[in-house]
C-alpha atoms as a PDB file:
ATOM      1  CA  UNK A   1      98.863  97.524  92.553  1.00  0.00           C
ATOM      2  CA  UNK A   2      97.859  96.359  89.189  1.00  0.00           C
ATOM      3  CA  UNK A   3     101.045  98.061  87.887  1.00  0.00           C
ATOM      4  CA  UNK A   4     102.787  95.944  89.771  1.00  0.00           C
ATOM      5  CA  UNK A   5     101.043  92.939  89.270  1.00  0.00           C
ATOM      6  CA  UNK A   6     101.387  93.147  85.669  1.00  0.00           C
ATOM      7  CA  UNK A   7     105.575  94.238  85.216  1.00  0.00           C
ATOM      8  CA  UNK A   8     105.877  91.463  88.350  1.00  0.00           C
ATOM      9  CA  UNK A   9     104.462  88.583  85.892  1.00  0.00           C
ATOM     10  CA  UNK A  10     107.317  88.789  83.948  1.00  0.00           C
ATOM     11  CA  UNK A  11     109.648  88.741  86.728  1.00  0.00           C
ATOM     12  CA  UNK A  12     112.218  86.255  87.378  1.00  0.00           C
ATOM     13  CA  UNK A  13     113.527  85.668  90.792  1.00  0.00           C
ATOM     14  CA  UNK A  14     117.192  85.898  89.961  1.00  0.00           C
ATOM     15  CA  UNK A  15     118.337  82.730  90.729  1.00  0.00           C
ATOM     16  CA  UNK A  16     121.858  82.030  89.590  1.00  0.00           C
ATOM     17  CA  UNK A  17     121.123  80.050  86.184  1.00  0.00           C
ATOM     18  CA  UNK A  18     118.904  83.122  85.323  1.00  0.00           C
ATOM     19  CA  UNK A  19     121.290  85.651  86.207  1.00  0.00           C
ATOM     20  CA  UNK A  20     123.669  84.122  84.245  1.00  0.00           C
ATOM     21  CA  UNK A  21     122.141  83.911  80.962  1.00  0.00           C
ATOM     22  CA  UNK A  22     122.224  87.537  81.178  1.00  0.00           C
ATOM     23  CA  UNK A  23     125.819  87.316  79.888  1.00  0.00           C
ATOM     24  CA  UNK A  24     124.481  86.305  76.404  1.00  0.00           C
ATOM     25  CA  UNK A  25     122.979  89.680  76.319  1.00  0.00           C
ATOM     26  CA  UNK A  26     124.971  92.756  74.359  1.00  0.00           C
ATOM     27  CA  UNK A  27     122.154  95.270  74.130  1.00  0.00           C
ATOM     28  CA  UNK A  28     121.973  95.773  78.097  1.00  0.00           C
ATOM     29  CA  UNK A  29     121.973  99.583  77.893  1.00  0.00           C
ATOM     30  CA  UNK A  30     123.592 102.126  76.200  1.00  0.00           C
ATOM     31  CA  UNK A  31     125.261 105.272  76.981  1.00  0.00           C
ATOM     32  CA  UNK A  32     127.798 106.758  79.990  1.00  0.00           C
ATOM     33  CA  UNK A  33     127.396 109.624  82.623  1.00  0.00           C
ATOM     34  CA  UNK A  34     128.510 110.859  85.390  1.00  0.00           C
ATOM     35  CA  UNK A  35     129.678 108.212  88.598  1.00  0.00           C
ATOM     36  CA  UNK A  36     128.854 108.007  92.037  1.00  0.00           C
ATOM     37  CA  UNK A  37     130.876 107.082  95.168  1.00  0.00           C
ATOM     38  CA  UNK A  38     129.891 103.505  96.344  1.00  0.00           C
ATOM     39  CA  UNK A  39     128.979 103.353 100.270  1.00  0.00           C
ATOM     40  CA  UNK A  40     131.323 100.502 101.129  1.00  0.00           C
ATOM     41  CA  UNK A  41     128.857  99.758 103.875  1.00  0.00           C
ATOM     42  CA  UNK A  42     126.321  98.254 101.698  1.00  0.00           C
ATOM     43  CA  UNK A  43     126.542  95.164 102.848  1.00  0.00           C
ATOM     44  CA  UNK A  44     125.256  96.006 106.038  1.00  0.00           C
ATOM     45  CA  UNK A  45     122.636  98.348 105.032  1.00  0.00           C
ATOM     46  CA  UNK A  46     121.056  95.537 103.014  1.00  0.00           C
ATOM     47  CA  UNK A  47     121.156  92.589 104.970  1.00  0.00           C
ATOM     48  CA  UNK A  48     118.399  94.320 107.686  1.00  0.00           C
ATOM     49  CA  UNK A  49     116.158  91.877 108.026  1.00  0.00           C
ATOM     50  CA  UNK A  50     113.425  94.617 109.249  1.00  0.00           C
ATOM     51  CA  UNK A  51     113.267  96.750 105.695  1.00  0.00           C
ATOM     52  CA  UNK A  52     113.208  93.554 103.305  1.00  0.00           C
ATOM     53  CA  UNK A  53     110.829  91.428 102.496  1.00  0.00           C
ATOM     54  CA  UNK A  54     111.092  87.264 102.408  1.00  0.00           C
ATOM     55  CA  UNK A  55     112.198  87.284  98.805  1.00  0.00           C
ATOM     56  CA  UNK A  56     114.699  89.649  99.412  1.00  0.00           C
ATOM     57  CA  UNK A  57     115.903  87.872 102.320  1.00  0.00           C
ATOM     58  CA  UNK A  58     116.327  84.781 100.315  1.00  0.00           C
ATOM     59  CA  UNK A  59     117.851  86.484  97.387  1.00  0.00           C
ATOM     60  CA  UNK A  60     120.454  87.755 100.041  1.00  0.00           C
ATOM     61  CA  UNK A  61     120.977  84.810 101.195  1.00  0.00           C
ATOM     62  CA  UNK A  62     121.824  83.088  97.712  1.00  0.00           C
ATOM     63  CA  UNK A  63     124.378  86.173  96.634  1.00  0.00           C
ATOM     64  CA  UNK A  64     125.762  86.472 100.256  1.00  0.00           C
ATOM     65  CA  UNK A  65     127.968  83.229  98.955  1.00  0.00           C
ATOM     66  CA  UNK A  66     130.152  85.414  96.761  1.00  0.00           C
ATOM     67  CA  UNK A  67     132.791  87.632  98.216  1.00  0.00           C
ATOM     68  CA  UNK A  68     133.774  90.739  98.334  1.00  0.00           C
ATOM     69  CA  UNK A  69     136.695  91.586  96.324  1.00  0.00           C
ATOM     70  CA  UNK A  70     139.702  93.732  97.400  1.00  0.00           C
ATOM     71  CA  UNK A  71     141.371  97.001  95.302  1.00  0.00           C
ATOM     72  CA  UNK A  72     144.047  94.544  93.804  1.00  0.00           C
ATOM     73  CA  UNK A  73     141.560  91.513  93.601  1.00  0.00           C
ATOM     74  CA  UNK A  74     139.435  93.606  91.714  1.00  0.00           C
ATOM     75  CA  UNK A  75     141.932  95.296  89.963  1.00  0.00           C
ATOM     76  CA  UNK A  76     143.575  92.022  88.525  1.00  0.00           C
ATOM     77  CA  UNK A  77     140.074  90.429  87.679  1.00  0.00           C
ATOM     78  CA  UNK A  78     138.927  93.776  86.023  1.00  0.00           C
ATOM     79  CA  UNK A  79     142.505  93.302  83.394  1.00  0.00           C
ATOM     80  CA  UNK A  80     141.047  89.840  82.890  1.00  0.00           C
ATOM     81  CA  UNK A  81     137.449  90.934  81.850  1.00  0.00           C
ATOM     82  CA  UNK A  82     139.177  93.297  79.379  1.00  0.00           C
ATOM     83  CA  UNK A  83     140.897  91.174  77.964  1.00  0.00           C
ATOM     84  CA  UNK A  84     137.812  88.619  77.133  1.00  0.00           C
ATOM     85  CA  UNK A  85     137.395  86.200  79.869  1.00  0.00           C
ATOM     86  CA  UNK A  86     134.311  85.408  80.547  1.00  0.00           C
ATOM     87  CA  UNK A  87     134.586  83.884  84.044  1.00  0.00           C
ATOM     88  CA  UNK A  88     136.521  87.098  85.584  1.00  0.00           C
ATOM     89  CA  UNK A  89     133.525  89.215  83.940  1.00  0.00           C
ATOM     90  CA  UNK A  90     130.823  86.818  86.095  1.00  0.00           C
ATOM     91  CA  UNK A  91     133.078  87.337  89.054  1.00  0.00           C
ATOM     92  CA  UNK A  92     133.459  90.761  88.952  1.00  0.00           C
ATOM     93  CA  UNK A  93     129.495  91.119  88.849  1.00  0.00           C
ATOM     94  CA  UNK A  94     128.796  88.227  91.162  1.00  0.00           C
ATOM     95  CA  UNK A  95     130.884  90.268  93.491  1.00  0.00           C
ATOM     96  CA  UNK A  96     129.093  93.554  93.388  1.00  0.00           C
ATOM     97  CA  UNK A  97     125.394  91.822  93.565  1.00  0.00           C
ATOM     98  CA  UNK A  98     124.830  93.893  96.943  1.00  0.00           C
ATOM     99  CA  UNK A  99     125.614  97.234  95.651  1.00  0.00           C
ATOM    100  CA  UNK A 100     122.487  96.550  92.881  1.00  0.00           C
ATOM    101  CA  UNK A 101     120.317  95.598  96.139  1.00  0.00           C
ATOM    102  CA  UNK A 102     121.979  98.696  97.843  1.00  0.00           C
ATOM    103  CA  UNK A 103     120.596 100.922  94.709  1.00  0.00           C
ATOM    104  CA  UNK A 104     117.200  99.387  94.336  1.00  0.00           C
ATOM    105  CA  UNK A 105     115.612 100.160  97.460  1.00  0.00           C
ATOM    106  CA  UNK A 106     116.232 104.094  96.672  1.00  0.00           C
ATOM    107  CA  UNK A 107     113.936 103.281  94.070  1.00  0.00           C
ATOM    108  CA  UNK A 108     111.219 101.113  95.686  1.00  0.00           C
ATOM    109  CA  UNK A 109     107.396 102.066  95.756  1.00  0.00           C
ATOM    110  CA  UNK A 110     107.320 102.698  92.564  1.00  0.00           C
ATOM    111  CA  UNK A 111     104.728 100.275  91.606  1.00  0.00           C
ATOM    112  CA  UNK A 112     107.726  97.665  90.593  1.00  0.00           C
ATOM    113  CA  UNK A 113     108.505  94.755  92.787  1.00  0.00           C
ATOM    114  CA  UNK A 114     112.032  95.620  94.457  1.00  0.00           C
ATOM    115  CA  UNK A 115     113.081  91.727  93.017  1.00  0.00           C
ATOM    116  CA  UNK A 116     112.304  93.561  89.464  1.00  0.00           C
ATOM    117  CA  UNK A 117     114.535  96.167  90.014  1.00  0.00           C
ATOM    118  CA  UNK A 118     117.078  94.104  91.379  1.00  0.00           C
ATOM    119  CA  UNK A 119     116.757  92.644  88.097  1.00  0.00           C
ATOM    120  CA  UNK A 120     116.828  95.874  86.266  1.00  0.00           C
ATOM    121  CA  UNK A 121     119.868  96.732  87.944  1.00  0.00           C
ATOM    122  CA  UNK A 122     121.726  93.836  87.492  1.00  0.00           C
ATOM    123  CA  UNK A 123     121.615  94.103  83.566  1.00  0.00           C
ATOM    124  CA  UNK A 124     123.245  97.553  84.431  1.00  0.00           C
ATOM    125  CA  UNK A 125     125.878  95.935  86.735  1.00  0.00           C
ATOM    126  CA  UNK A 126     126.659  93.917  83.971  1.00  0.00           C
ATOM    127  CA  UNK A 127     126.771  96.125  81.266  1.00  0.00           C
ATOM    128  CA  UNK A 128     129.234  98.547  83.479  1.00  0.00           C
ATOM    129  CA  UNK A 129     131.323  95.235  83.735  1.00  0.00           C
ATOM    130  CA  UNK A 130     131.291  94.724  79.804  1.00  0.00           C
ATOM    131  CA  UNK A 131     132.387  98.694  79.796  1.00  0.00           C
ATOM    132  CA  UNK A 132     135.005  98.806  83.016  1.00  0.00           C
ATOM    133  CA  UNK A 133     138.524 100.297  82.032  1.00  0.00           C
ATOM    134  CA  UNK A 134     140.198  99.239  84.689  1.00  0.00           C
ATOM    135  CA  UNK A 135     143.800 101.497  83.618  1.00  0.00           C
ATOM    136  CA  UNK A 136     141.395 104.988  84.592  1.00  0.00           C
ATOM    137  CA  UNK A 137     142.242 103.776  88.355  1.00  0.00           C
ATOM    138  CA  UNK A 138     138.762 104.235  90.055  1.00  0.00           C
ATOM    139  CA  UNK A 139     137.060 100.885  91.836  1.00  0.00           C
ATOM    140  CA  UNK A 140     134.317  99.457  89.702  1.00  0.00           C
ATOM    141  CA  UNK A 141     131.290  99.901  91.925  1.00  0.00           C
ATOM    142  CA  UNK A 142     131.852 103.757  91.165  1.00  0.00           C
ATOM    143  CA  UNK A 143     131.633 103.109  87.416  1.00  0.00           C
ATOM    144  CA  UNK A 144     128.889 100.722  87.826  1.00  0.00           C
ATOM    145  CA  UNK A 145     126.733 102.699  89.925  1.00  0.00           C
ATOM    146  CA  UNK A 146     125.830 104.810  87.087  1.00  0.00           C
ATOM    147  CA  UNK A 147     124.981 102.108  85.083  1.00  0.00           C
ATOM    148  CA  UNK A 148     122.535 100.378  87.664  1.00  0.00           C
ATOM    149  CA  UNK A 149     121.349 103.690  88.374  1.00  0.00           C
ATOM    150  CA  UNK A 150     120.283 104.196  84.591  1.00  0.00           C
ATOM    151  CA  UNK A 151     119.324 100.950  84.305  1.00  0.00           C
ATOM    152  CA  UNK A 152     116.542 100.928  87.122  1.00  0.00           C
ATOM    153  CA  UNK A 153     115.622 104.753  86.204  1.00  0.00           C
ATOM    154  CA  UNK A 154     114.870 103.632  82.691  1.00  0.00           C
ATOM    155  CA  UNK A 155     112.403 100.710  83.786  1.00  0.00           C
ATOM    156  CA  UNK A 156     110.752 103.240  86.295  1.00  0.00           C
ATOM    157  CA  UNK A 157     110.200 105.543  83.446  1.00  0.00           C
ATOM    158  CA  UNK A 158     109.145 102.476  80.926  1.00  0.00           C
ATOM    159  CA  UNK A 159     106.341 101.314  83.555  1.00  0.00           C
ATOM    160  CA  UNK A 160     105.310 103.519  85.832  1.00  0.00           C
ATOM    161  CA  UNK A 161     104.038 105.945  83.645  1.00  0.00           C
ATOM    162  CA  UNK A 162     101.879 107.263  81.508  1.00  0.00           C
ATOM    163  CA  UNK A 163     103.800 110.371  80.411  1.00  0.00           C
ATOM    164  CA  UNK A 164     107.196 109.389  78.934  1.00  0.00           C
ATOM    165  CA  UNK A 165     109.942 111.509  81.157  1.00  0.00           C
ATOM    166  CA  UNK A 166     113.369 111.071  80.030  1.00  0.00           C
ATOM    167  CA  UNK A 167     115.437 108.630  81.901  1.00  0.00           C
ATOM    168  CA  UNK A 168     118.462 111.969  82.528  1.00  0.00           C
ATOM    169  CA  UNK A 169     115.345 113.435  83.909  1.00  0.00           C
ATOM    170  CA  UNK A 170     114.229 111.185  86.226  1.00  0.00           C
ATOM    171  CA  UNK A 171     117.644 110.817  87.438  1.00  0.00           C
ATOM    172  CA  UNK A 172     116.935 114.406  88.341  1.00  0.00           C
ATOM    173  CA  UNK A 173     114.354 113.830  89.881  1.00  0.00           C
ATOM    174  CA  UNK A 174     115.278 111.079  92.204  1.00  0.00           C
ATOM    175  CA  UNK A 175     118.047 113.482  92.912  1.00  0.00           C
ATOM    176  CA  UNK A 176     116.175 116.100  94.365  1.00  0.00           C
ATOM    177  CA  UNK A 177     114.497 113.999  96.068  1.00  0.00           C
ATOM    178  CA  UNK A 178     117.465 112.982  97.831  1.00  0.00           C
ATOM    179  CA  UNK A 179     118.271 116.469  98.888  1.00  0.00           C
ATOM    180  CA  UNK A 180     114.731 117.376  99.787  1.00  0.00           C
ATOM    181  CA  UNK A 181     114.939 114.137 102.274  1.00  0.00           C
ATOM    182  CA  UNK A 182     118.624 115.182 103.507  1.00  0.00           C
ATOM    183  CA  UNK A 183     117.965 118.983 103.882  1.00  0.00           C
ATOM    184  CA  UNK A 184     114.677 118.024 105.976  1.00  0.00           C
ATOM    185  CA  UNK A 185     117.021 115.920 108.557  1.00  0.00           C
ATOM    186  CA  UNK A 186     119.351 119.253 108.813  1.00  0.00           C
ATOM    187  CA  UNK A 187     116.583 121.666 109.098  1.00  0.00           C
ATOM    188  CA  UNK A 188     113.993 120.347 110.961  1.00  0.00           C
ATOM    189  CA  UNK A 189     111.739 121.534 107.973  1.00  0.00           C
ATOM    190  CA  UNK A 190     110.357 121.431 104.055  1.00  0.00           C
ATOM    191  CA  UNK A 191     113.684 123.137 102.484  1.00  0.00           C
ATOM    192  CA  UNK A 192     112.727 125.853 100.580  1.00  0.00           C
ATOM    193  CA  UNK A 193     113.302 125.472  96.490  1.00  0.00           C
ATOM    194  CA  UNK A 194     115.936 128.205  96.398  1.00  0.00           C
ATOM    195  CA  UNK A 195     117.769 125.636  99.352  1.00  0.00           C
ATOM    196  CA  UNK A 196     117.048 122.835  96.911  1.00  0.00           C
ATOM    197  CA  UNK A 197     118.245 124.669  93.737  1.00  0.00           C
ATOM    198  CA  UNK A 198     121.866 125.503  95.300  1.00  0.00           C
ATOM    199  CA  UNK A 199     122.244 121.992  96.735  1.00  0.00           C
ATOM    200  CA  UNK A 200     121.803 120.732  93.482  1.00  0.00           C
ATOM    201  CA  UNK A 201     123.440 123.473  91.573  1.00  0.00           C
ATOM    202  CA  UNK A 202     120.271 123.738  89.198  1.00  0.00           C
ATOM    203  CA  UNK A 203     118.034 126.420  89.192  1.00  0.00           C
ATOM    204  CA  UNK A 204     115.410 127.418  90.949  1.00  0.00           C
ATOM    205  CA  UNK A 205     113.485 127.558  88.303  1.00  0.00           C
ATOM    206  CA  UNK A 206     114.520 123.837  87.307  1.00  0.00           C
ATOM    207  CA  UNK A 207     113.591 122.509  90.455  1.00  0.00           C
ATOM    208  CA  UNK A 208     109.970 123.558  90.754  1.00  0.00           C
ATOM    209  CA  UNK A 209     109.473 122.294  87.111  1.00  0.00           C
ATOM    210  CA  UNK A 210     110.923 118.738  88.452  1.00  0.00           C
ATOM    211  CA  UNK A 211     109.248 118.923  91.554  1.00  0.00           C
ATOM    212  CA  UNK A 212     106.065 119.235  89.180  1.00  0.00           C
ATOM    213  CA  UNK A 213     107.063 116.418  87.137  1.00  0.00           C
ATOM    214  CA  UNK A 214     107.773 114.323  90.195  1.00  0.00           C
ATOM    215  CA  UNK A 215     103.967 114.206  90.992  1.00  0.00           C
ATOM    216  CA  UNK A 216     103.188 110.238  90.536  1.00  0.00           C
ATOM    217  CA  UNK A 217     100.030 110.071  88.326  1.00  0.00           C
ATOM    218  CA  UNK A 218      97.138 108.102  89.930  1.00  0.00           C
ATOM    219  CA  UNK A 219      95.096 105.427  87.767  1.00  0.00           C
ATOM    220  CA  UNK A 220      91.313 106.033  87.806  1.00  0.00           C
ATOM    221  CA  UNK A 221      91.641 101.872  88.169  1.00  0.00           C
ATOM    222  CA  UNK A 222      93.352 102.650  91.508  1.00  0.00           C
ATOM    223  CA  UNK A 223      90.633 101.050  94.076  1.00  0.00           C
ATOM    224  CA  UNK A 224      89.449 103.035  97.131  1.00  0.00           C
ATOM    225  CA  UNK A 225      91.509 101.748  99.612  1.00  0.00           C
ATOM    226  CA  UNK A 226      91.400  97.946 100.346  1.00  0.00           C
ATOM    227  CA  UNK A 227      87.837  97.829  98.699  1.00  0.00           C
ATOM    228  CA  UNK A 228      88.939  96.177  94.827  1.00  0.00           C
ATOM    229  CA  UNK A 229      85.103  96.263  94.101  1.00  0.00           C
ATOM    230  CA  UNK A 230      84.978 100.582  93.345  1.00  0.00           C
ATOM    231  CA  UNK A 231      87.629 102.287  92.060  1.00  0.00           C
ATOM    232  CA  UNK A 232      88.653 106.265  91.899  1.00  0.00           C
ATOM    233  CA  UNK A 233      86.792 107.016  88.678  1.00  0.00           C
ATOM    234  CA  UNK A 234      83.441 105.610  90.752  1.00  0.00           C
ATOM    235  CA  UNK A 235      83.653 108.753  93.069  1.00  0.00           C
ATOM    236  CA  UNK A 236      83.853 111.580  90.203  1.00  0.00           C
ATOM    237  CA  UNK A 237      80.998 113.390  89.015  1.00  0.00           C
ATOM    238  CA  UNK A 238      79.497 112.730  85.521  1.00  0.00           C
ATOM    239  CA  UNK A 239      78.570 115.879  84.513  1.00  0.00           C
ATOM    240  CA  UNK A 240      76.475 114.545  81.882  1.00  0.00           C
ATOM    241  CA  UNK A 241      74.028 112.804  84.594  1.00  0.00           C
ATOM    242  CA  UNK A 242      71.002 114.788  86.280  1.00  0.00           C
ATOM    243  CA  UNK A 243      71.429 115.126  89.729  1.00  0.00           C
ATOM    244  CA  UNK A 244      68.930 112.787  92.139  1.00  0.00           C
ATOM    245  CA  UNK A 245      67.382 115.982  93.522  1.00  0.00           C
ATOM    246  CA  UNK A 246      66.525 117.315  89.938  1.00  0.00           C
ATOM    247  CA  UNK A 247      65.000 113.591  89.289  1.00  0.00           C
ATOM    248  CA  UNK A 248      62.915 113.756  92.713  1.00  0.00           C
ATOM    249  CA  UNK A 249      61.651 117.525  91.860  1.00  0.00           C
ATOM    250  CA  UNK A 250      60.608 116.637  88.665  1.00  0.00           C
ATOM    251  CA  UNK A 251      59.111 113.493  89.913  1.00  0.00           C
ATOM    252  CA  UNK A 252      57.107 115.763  92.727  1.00  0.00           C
ATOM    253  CA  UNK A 253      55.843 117.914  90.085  1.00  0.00           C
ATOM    254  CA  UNK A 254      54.897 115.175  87.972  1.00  0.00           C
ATOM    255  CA  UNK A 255      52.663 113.373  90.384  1.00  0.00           C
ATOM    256  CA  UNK A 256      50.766 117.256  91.370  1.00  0.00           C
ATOM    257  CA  UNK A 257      50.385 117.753  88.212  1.00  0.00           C
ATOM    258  CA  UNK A 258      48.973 114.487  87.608  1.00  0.00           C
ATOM    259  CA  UNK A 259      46.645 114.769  90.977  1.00  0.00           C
ATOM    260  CA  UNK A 260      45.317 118.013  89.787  1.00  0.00           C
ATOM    261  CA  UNK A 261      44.926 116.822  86.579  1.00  0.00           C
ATOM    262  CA  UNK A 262      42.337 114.254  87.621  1.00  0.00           C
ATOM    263  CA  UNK A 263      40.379 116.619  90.294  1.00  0.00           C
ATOM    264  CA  UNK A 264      39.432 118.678  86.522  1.00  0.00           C
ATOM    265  CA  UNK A 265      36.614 117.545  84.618  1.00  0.00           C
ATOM    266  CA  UNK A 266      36.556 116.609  81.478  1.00  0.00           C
ATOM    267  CA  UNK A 267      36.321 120.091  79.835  1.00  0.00           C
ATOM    268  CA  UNK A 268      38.388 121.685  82.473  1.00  0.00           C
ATOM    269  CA  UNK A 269      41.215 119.585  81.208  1.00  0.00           C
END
């Protein structure tokens, strides 16, 4: 919680003057990979009102103005934004605002507000705008989705923790993940690593070392359950501390000692 609390002061809430002053920006992201088919139903997917919170809802609500854009809509906007116009270039990322939304919530509980990586992702949406050729004759959300992808991987790596993992890597990660999740629906059970490894065409080898890696380290700030006054490093032992039996033997043979002490007489003792 006090991850999030501290990346989510920061935060803006993406309002439309905010999101475009991210236009200014040239440094977004760097790089290029590999692309992804766009689900062309994200629209629905992300306007259930049951898996979003009220911020989410609203932000949904303010993007849900802009419209979808067709092959040749895109297509002619995309030759536009090559070219140097910097109103097609807002329209072509206005009009894929959902897709970042759709891409986000793979990524949530990751001790980042999903509104932050909405944000993340947006820089990436932008960014894959800047970088669209629209002459290679693929649609842009399966150009961009790399882009948001990297983007939001790279601010999960940045703040959520403590050992830097390589952004390619937690892409790997997340992707096994994915598998794990869809083999489980097909099997009825944990799939195997072997299962994992020739789903993913890595290794099996590869995939125990990034289901290692996947392990989310725990704060010793965490607190114990809803209870902020103790925290996780309050229930290990100090092994530098005598135990509260030792104390009370001690004190037991302290006070006999003492007792017996007084029932000697003078030369006795």
């Amino acid at each position: 919680m006090g991850g999030q609390q501290e990346y989510g002061s920061r935060r803006n809430h993406l309002s439309e003057p905010s999101l475009h002053s991210y236009f200014e920006d040239e440094d977004l992201c760097t790089g290029a990979g590999e692309e992804e088919e766009y689900n062309e139903e994200v629209e629905e997917e992300v306007t259930d009102e049951d898996s979003v919170d009220n911020a989410i809802r609203q932000y949904l609500s303010e993007i849900g103005r802009y419209p979808l854009l067709t092959a040749e809509q895109e297509m002619k906007i995309a030759q536009r934004v090559a070219e140097g116009n910097m109103e097609a270039q807002r329209q072509l990322v206005e009009a894929n605002l959902r897709l970042v939304v759709s891409i986000a919530k793979r990524y949530n509980n990751q001790g980042i507000f999903l509104l932050d990586l909405v944000q993340e992702g947006n820089l990436g949406l932008i960014r894959a705008a800047q970088k669209f050729d629209p002459s290679r004759g693929f649609r842009f959300s399966t150009y961009a989705t790399w882009w948001i992808r990297q983007a939001i991987s790279r601010a999960v790596a940045e703040h959520t923790r403590t050992i830097h993992i390589p952004v390619h890597v937690v892409e790997l990660i997340y992707k096994i993940k994915r598998i794990s999740r869809h083999l489980y629906q097909e099997l009825g059970r944990d799939p195997a690593p072997e299962e994992i490894a020739q789903a993913a065409r890595l290794t099996k080898e590869r995939v125990v070392e990034l289901q290692g890696m996947a392990e989310t380290p725990i704060s010793l700030d965490a607190p114990l359950i809803d209870d902020e006054q103790y925290h996780l490093a309050d229930t290990l032992e100090d092994t530098h501390a005598t135990a509260p039996a030792d104390v009370l033997t001690r004190q037991v043979l302290r006070d006999q000692i003492s007792s017996a002490m007084e029932a000697l007489n003078a030369r006795e003792r």
